[in-house]
C-alpha atoms as a PDB file:
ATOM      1  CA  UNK A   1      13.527  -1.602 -21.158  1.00  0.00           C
ATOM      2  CA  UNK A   2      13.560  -4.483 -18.525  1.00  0.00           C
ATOM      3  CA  UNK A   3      16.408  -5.628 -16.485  1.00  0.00           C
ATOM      4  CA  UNK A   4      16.992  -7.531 -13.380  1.00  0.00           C
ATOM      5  CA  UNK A   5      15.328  -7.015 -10.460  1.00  0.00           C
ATOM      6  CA  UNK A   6      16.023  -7.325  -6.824  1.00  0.00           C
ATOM      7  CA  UNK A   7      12.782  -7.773  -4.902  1.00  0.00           C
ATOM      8  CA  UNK A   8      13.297  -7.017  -1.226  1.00  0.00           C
ATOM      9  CA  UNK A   9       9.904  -8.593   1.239  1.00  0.00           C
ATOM     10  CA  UNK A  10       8.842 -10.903  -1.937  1.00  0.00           C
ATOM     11  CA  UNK A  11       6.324 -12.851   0.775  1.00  0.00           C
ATOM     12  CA  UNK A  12       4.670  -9.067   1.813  1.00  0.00           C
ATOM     13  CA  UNK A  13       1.905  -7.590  -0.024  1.00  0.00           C
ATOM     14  CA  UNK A  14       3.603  -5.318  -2.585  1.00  0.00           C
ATOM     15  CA  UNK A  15       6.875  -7.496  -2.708  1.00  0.00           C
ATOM     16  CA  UNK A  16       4.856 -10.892  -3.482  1.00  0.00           C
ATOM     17  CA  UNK A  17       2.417  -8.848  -6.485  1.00  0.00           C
ATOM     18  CA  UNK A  18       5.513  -7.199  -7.596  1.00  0.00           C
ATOM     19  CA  UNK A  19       7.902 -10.313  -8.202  1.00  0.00           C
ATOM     20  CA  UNK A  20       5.356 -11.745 -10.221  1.00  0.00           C
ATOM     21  CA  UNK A  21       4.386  -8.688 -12.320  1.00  0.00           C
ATOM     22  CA  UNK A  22       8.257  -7.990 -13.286  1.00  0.00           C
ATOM     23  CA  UNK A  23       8.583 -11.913 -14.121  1.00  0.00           C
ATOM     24  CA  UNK A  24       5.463 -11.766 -16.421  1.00  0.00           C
ATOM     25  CA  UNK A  25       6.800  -8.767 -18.121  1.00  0.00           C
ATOM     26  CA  UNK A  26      10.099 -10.922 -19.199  1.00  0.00           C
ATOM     27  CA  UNK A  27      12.751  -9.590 -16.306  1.00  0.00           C
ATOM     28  CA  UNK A  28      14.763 -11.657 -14.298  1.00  0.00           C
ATOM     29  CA  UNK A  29      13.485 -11.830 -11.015  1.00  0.00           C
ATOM     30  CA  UNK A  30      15.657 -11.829  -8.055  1.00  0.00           C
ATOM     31  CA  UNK A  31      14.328 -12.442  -4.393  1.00  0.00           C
ATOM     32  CA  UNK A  32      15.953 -11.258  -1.511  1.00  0.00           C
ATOM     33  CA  UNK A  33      16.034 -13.540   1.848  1.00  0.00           C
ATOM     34  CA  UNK A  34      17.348 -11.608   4.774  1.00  0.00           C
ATOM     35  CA  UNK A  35      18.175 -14.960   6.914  1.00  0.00           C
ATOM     36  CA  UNK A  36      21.302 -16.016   4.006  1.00  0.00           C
ATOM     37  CA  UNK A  37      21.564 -13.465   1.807  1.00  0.00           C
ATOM     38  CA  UNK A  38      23.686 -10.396   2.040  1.00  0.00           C
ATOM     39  CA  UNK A  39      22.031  -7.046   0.768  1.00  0.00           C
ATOM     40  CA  UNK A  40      24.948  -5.612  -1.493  1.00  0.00           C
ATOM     41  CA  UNK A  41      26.032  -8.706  -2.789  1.00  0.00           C
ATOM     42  CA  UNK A  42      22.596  -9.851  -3.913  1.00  0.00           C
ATOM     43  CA  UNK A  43      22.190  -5.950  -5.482  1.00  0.00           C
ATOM     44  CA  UNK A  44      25.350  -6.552  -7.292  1.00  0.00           C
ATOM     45  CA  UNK A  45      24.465  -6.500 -11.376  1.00  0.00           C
ATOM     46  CA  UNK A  46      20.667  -5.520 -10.717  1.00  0.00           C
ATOM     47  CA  UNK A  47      19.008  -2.982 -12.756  1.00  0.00           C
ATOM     48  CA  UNK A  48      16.352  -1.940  -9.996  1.00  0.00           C
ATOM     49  CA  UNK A  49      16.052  -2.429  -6.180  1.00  0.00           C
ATOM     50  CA  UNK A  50      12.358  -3.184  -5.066  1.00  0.00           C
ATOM     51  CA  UNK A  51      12.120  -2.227  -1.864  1.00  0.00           C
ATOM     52  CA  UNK A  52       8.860  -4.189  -0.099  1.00  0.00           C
ATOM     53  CA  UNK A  53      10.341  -4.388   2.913  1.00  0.00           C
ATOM     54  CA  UNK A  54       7.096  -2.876   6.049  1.00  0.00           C
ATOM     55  CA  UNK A  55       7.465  -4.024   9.484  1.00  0.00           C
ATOM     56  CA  UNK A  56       4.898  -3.308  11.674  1.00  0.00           C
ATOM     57  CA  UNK A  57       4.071   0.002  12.617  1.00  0.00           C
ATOM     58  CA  UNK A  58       5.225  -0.457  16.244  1.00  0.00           C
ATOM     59  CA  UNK A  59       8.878  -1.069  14.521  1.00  0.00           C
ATOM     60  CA  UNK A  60       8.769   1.508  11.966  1.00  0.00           C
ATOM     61  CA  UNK A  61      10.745   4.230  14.712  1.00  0.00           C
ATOM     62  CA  UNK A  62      13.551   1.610  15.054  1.00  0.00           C
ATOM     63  CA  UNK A  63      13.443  -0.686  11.669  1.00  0.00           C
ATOM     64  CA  UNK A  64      12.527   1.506   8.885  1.00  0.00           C
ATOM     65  CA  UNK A  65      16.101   4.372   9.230  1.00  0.00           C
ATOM     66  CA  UNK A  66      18.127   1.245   9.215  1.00  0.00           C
ATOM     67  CA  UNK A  67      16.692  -0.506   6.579  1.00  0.00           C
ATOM     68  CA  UNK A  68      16.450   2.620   4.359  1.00  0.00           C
ATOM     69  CA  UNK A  69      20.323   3.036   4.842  1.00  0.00           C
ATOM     70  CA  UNK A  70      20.837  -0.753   3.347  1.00  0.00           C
ATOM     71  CA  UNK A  71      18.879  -0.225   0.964  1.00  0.00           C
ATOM     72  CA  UNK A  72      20.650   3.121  -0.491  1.00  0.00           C
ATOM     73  CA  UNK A  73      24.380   1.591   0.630  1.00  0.00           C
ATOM     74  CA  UNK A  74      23.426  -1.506  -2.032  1.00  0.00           C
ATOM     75  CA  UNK A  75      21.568   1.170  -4.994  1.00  0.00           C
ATOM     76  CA  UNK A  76      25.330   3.303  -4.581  1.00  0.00           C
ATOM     77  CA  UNK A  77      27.430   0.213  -4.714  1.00  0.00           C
ATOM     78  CA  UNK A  78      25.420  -1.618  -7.772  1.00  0.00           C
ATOM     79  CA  UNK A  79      23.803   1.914  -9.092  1.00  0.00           C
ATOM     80  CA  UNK A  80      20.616   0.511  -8.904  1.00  0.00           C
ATOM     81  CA  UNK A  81      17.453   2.799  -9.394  1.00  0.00           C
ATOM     82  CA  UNK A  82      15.360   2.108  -6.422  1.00  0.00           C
ATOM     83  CA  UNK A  83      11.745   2.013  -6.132  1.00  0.00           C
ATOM     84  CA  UNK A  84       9.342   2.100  -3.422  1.00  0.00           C
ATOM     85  CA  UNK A  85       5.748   1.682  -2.545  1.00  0.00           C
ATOM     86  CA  UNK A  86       4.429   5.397  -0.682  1.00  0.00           C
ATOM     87  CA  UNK A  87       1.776   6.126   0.573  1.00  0.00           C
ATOM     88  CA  UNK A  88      -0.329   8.931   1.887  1.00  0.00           C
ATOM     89  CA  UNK A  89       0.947   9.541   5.675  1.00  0.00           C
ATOM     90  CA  UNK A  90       3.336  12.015   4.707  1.00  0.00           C
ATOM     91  CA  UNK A  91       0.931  14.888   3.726  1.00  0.00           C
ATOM     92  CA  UNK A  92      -0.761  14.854   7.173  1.00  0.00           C
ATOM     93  CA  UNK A  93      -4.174  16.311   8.685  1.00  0.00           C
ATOM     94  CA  UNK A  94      -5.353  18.673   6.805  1.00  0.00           C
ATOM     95  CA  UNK A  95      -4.167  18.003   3.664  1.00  0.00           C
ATOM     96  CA  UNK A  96      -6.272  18.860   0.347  1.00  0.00           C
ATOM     97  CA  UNK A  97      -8.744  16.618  -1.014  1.00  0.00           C
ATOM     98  CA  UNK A  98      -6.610  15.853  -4.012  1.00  0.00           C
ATOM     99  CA  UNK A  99      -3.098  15.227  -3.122  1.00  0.00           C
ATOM    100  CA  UNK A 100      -0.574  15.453  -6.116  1.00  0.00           C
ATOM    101  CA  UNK A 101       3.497  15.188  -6.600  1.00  0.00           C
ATOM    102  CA  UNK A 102       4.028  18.649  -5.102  1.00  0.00           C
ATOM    103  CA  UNK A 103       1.659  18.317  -2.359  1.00  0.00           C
ATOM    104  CA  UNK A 104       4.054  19.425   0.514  1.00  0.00           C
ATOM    105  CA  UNK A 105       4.205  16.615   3.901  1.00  0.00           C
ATOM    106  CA  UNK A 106       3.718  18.369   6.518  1.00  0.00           C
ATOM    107  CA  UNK A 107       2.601  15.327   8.929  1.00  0.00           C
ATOM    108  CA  UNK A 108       3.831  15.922  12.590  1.00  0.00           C
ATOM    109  CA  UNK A 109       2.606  12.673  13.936  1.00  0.00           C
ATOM    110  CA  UNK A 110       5.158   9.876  14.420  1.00  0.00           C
ATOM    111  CA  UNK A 111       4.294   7.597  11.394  1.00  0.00           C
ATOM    112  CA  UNK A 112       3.847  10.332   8.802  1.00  0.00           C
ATOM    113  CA  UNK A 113       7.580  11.924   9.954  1.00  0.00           C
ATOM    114  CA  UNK A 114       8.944   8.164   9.838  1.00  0.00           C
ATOM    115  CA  UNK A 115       7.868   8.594   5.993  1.00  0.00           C
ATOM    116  CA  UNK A 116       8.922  11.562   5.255  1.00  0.00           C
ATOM    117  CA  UNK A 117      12.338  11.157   7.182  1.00  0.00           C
ATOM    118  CA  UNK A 118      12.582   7.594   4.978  1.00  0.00           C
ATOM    119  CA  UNK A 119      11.978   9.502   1.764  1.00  0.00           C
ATOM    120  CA  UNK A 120      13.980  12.580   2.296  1.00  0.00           C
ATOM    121  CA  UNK A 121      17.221  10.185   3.253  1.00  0.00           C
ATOM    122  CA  UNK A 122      17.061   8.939  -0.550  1.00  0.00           C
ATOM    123  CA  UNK A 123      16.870  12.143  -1.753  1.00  0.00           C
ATOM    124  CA  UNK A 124      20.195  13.165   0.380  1.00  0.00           C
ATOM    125  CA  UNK A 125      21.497  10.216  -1.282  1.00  0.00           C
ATOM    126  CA  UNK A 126      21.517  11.264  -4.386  1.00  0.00           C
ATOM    127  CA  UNK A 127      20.029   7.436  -5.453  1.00  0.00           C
ATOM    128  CA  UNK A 128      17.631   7.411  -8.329  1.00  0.00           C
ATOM    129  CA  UNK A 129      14.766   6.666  -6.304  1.00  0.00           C
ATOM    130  CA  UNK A 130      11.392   6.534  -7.956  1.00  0.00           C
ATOM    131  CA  UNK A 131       8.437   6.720  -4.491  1.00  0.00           C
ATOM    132  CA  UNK A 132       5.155   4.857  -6.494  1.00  0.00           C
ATOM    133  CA  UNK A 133       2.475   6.212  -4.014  1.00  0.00           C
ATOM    134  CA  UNK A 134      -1.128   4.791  -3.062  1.00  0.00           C
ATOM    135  CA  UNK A 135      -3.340   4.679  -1.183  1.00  0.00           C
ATOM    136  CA  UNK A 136      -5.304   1.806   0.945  1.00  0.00           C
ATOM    137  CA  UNK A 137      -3.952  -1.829  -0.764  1.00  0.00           C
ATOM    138  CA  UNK A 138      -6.554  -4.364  -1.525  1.00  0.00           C
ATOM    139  CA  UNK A 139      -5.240  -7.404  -2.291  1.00  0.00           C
ATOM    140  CA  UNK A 140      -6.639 -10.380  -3.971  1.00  0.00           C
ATOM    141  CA  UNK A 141      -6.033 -12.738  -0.815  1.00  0.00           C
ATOM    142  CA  UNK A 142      -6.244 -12.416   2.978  1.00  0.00           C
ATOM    143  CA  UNK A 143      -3.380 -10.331   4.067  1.00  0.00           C
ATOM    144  CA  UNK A 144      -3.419  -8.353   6.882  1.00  0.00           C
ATOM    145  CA  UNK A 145      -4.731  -4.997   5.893  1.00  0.00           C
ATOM    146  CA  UNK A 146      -7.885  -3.416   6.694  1.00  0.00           C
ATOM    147  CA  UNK A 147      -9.734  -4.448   3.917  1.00  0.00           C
ATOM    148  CA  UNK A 148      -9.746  -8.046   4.561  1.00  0.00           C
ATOM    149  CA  UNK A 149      -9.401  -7.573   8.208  1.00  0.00           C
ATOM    150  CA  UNK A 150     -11.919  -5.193   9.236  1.00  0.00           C
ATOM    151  CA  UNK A 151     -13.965  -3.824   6.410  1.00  0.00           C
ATOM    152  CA  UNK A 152     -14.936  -7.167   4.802  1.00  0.00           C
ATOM    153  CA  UNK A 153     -14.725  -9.716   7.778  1.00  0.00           C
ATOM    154  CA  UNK A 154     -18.841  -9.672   8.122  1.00  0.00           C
ATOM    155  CA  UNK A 155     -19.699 -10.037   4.719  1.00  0.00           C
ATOM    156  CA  UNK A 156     -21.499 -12.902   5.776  1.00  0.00           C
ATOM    157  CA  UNK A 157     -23.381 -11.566   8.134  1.00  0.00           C
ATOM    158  CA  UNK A 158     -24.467  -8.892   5.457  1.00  0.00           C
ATOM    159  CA  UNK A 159     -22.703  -5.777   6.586  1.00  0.00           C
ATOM    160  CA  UNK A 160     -19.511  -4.066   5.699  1.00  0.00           C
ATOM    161  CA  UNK A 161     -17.859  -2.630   8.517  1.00  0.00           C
ATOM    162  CA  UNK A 162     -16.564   1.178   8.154  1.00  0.00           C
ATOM    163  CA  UNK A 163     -13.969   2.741  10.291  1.00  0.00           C
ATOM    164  CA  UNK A 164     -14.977   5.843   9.505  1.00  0.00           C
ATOM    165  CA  UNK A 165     -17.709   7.974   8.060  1.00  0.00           C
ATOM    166  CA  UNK A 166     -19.343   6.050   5.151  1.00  0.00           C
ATOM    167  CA  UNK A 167     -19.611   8.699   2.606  1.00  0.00           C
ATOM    168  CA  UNK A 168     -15.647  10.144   2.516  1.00  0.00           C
ATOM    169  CA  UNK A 169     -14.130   9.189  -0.300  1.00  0.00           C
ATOM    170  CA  UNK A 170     -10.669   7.986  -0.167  1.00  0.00           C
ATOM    171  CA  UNK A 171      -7.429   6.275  -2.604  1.00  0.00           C
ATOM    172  CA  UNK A 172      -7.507   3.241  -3.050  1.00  0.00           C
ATOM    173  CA  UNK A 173      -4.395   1.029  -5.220  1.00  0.00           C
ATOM    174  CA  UNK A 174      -5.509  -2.624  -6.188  1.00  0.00           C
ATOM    175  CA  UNK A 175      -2.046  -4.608  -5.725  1.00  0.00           C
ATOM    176  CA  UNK A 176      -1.851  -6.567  -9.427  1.00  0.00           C
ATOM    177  CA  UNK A 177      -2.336  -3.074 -10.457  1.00  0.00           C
ATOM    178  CA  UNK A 178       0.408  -0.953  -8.634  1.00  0.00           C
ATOM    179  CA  UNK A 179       2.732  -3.880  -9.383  1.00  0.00           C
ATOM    180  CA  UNK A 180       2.056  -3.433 -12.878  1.00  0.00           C
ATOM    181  CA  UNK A 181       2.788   0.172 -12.638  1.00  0.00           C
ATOM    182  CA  UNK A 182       5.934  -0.377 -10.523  1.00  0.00           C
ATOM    183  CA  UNK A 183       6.990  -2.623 -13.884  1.00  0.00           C
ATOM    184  CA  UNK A 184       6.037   0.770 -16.616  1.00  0.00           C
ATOM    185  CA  UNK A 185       7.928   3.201 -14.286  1.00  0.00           C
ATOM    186  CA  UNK A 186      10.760   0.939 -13.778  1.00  0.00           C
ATOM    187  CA  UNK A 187      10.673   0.047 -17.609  1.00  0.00           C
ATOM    188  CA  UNK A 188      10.954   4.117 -18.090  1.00  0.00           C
ATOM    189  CA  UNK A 189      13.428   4.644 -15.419  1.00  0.00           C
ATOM    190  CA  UNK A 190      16.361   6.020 -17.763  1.00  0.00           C
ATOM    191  CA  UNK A 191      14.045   9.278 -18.949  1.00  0.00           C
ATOM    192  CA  UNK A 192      12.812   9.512 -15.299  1.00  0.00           C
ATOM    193  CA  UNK A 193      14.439  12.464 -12.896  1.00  0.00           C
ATOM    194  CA  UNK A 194      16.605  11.597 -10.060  1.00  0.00           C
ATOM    195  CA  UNK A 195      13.573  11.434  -7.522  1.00  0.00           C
ATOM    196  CA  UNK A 196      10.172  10.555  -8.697  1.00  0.00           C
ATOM    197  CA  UNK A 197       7.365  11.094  -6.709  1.00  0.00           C
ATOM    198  CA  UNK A 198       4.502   9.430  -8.990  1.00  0.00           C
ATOM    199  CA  UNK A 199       0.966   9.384  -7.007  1.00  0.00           C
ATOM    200  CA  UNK A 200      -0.853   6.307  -9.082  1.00  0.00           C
ATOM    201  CA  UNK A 201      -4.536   7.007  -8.895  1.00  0.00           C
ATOM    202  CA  UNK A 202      -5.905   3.408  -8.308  1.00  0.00           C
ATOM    203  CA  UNK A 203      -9.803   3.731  -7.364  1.00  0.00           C
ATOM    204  CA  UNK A 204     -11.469   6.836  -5.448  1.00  0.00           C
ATOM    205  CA  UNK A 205     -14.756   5.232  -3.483  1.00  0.00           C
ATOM    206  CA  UNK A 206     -16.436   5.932  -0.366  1.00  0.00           C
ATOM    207  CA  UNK A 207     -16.986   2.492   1.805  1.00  0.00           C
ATOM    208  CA  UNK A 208     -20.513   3.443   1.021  1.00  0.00           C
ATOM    209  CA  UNK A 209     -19.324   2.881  -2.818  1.00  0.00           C
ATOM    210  CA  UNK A 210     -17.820   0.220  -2.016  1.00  0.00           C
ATOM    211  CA  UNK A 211     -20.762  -1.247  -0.471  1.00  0.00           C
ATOM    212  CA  UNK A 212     -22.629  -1.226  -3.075  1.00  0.00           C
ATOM    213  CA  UNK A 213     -20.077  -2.634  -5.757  1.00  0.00           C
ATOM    214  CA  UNK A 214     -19.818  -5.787  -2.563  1.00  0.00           C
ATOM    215  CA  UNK A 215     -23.646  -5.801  -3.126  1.00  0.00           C
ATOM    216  CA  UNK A 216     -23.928  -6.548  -6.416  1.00  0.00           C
ATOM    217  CA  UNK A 217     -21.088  -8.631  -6.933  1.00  0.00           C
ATOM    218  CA  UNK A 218     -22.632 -11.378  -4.173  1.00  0.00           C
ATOM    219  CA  UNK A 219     -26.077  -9.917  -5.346  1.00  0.00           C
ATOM    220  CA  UNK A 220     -27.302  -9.843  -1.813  1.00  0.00           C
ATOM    221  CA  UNK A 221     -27.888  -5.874  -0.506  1.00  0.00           C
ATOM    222  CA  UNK A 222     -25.316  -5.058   2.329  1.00  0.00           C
ATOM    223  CA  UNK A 223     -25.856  -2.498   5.088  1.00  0.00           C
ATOM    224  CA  UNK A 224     -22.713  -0.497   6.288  1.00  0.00           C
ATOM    225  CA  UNK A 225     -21.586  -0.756   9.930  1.00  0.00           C
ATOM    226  CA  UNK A 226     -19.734   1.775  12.268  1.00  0.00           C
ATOM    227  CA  UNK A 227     -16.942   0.536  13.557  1.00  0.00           C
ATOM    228  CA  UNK A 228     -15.963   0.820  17.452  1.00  0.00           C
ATOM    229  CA  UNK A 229     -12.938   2.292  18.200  1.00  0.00           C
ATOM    230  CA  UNK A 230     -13.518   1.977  22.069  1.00  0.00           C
ATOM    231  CA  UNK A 231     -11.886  -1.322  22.054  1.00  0.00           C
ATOM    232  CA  UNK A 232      -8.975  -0.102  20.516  1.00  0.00           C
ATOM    233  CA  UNK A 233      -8.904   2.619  23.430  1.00  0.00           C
ATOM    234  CA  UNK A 234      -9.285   0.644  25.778  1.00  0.00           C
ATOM    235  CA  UNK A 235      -6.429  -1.486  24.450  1.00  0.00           C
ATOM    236  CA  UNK A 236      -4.085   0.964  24.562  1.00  0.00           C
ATOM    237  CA  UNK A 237      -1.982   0.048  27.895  1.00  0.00           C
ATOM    238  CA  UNK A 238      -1.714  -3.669  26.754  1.00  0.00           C
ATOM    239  CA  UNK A 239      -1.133  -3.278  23.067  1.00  0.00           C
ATOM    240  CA  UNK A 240       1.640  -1.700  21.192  1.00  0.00           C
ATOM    241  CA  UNK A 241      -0.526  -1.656  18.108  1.00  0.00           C
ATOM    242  CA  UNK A 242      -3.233   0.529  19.831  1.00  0.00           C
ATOM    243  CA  UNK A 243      -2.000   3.849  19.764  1.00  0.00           C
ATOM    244  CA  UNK A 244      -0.489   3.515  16.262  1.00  0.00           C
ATOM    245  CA  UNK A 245      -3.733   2.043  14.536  1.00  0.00           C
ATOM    246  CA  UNK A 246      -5.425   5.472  16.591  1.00  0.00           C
ATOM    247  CA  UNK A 247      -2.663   7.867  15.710  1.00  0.00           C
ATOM    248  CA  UNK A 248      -3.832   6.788  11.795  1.00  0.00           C
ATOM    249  CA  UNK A 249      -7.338   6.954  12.411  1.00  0.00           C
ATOM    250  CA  UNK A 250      -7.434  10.486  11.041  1.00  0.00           C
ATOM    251  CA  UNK A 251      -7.434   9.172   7.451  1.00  0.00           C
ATOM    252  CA  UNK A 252     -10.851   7.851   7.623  1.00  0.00           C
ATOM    253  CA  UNK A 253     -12.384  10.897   8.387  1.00  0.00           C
ATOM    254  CA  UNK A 254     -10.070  12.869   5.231  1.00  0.00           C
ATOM    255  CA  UNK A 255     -11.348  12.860   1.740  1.00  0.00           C
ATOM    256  CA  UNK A 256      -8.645  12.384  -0.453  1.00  0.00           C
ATOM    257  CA  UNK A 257      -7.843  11.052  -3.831  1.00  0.00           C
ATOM    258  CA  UNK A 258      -4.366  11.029  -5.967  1.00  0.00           C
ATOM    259  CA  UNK A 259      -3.635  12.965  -8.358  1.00  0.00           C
ATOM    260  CA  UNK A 260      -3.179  11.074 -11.804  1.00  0.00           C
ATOM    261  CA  UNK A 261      -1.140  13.892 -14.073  1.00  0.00           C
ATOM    262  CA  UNK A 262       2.311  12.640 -13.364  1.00  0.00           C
ATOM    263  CA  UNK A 263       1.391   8.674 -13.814  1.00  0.00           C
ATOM    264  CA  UNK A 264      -0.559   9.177 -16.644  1.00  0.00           C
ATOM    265  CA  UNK A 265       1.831  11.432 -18.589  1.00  0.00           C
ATOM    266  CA  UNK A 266       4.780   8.468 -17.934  1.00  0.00           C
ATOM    267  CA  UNK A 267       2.211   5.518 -18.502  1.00  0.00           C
ATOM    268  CA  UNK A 268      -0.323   6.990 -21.390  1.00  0.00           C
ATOM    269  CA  UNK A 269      -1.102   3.442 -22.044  1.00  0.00           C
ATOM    270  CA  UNK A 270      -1.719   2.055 -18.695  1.00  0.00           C
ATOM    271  CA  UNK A 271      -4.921   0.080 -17.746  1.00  0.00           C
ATOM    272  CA  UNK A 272      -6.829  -0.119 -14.647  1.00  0.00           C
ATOM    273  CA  UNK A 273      -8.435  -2.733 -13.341  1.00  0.00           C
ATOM    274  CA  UNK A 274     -12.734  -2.146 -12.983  1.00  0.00           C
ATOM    275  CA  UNK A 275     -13.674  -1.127  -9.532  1.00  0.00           C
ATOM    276  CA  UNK A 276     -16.030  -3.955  -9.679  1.00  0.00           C
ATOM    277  CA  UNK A 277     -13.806  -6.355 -10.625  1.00  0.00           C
ATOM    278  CA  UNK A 278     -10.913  -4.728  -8.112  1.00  0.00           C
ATOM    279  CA  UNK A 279     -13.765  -5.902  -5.197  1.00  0.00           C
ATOM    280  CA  UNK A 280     -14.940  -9.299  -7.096  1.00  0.00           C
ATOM    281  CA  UNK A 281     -11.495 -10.285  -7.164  1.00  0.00           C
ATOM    282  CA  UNK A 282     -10.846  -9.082  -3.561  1.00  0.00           C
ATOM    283  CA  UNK A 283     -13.405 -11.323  -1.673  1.00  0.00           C
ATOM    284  CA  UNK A 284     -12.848 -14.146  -4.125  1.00  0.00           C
ATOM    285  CA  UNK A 285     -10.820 -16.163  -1.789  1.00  0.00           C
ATOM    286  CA  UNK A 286     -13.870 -16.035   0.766  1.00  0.00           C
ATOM    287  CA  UNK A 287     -16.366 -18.810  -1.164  1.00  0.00           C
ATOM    288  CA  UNK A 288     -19.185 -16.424   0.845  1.00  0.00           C
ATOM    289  CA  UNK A 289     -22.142 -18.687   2.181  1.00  0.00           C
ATOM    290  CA  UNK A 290     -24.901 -16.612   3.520  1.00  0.00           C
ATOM    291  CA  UNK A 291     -24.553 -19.925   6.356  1.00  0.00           C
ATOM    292  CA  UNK A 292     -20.873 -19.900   6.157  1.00  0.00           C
ATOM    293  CA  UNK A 293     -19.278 -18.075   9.085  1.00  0.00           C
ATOM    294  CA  UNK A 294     -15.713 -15.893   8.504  1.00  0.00           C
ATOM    295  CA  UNK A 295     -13.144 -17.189  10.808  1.00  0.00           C
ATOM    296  CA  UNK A 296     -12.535 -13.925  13.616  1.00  0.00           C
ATOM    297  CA  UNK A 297      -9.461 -12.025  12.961  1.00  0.00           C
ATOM    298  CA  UNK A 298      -7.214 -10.365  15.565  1.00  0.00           C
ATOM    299  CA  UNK A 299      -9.266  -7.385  14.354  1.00  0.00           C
ATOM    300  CA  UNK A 300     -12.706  -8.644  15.156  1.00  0.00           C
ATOM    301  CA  UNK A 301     -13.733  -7.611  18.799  1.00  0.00           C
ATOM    302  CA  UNK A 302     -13.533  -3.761  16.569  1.00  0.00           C
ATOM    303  CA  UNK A 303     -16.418  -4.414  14.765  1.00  0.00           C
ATOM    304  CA  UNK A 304     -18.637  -6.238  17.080  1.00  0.00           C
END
C-alpha cells in the first residue's frame, strides 16, 4: 500500500534517506520547507507524515514540544499516520543489554525525558504514530554524527577513534536501511496498532568490530584509539554543546542491542545491508590516501 508522503527535514539525515526510499518504492513524495510552506496545509491529502525534523541537542528543551504539537495538529486535521525516527535515550542508564518494544524508559536525564515527553504527547493524541527506533546512524556521506565526525576522522592516520570502551557492543541503523524500513512499516500501516513502537535491529558491533571490518575493507590493519573527553570538560563554560554531548556519554560505556521480534514479524521479508558493506559504503566518500590528510572537524581537538 503506498500513498503520499509528507517528508518533514528532507536535507537531515533520516529526512534526506527517507524521501528517496519512499520515491523509489513508487509514492509521491512531498517535501516540507518551513521558510514558505505551512504545516497543515502541506499535510492536507497525505497518507503519512515523516517527521525528520532534530535540532540540535542544545534546542531540543525549547524546539522539540513545539514541533511535536505541529506535527500531531497537521496528522488530526489530514488523519495522517505519523512516523518517526527513535532512538535509544529513552530507556536510560541501566537499561538491559537487549532493549525491546516493552522495555520501560525510565531515563531521568534531560535528553532521554525530552524523548519520552515527545513520544508520550502522540500517544495522548490519539494519532497513529508508528516510533521506528535505532540506534547510532551511519550514513553513507559526511553528516554530522559521530561516526564520520569522531570515530572515522583518523582513518588516515590508521586509527579509529573510540569514545568509549572498545569491546561494548552497541545498535547500530545504516540510514538506506532504516529508510527502507520506514517505507515496509508505512506500506503496513492500516494492520498496524494505534502506537507502534518497532525497535529495527540494524547491526550490533563493538568499535573493536568495527575496526576490523574498516581494516579489511582499506586492507591496511587499524589500531583503536581512546578518545579524550577532557576537552569536552573543559569546554563546558564556553560551549552549549558540552554538557549535552557529556550528559550522553553514558551510552558508550552500555551494551545494548535492539530487539528484532516486532520488526521482523511486520517485515518477514526485509533485507539488511552486510556489516561490511554498511562500513565500505560509509567511508566511501573519503577516497582514503594513506598520504591524504582528513580535513579537522569541529570534533577533532577530542581525539587528539
Amino acid at each position: 500500500m503506498s500513498g503520499i508522503v509528507l517528508i518533514l527535514g528532507a536535507s537531515g539525515r533520516f529526512g534526506r534517506h527517507s524521501a528517496e526510499a519512499f520515491w523509489n518504492a513508487g509514492w509521491q513524495v512531498r517535501i516540507f520547507d518551513r521558510n514558505k510552506d505551512d504545516l497543515n496545509a502541506a499535510a492536507q491529502g497525505v497518507d503519512v507524515i515523516v517527521n525528520g525534523w532534530n535540532p540540535p541537542y542544545t534546542a531540543w528543551k525549547r524546539d522539540v514540544p513545539d514541533q511535536t504539537r505541529r506535527v500531531i495538529a497537521a496528522a488530526q486535521v489530514s488523519k495522517a499516520a505519523v512516523l518517526i525516527p527513535g532512538n535509544v535515550y529513552g530507556y536510560g542508564k541501566g537499561a538491559p543489554r537487549v532493549l525491546r518494544a516493552d522495555t520501560p524508559h525510565l531515563a531521568t536525564n534531560p535528553l532521554g525525558r525530552v524523548r519520552i515527553e515527545m513520544e508520550q504527547a502522540y500517544r495522548d493524541a490519539g494519532v497513529k504514530t508508528i516510533v521506528l527506533r535505532a540506534g547510532n546512524f551511519i550514513d553513507t556521506e559526511a553528516s554530522g554524527n559521530w561516526f564520520d565526525q569522531i570515530i572515522t576522522a583518523k582513518l588516515t592516520k590508521g586509527c579509529v577513534v573510540a569514545p568509549g570502551a572498545p569491546d561494548i557492543s552497541q545498535a547500530w541503523a545504516y540510514l538506506p536501511d532504516l529508510a527502507r524500513a520506514a517505507v515496509s512499516l508505512a506500506e503496513r500501516r492500516e494492520v498496524l496498532g494505534q502506537f507502534e513502537d518497532v525497535p529495527f535491529p540494524g547491526v550490533t558491533l563493538s568499535l573493536a568490530e568495527i575496526t576490523e571490518h574498516l581494516s579489511a575493507v582499506l586492507e591496511r590493519k587499524l589500531t583503536v584509539k581512546r578518545m579524550s573527553w577532557l576537552p569536552i570538560w573543559l569546554a563546558v563554560p564556553f560551549w552549549s554543546m558540552a554538557p549535552k554531548l557529556l550528559e550522553m556519554r553514558y551510552l558508550w560505556s552500555m551494551p545494548h542491542q535492539l530487539d528484532g521480534d516486532r520488526f521482523k514479524a511486520l517485515v518477514p521479508g526485509f533485507r539488511a545491508t552486510a556489516p561490511s558493506v554498511v562500513l565500505s559504503e560509509a567511508i566511501r566518500h573519503l577516497d582514503i590516501h594513506p598520504d591524504q590528510p582528513v580535513a579537522r572537524s569541529s570534533f577533532d581537538i577530542a581525539a587528539e
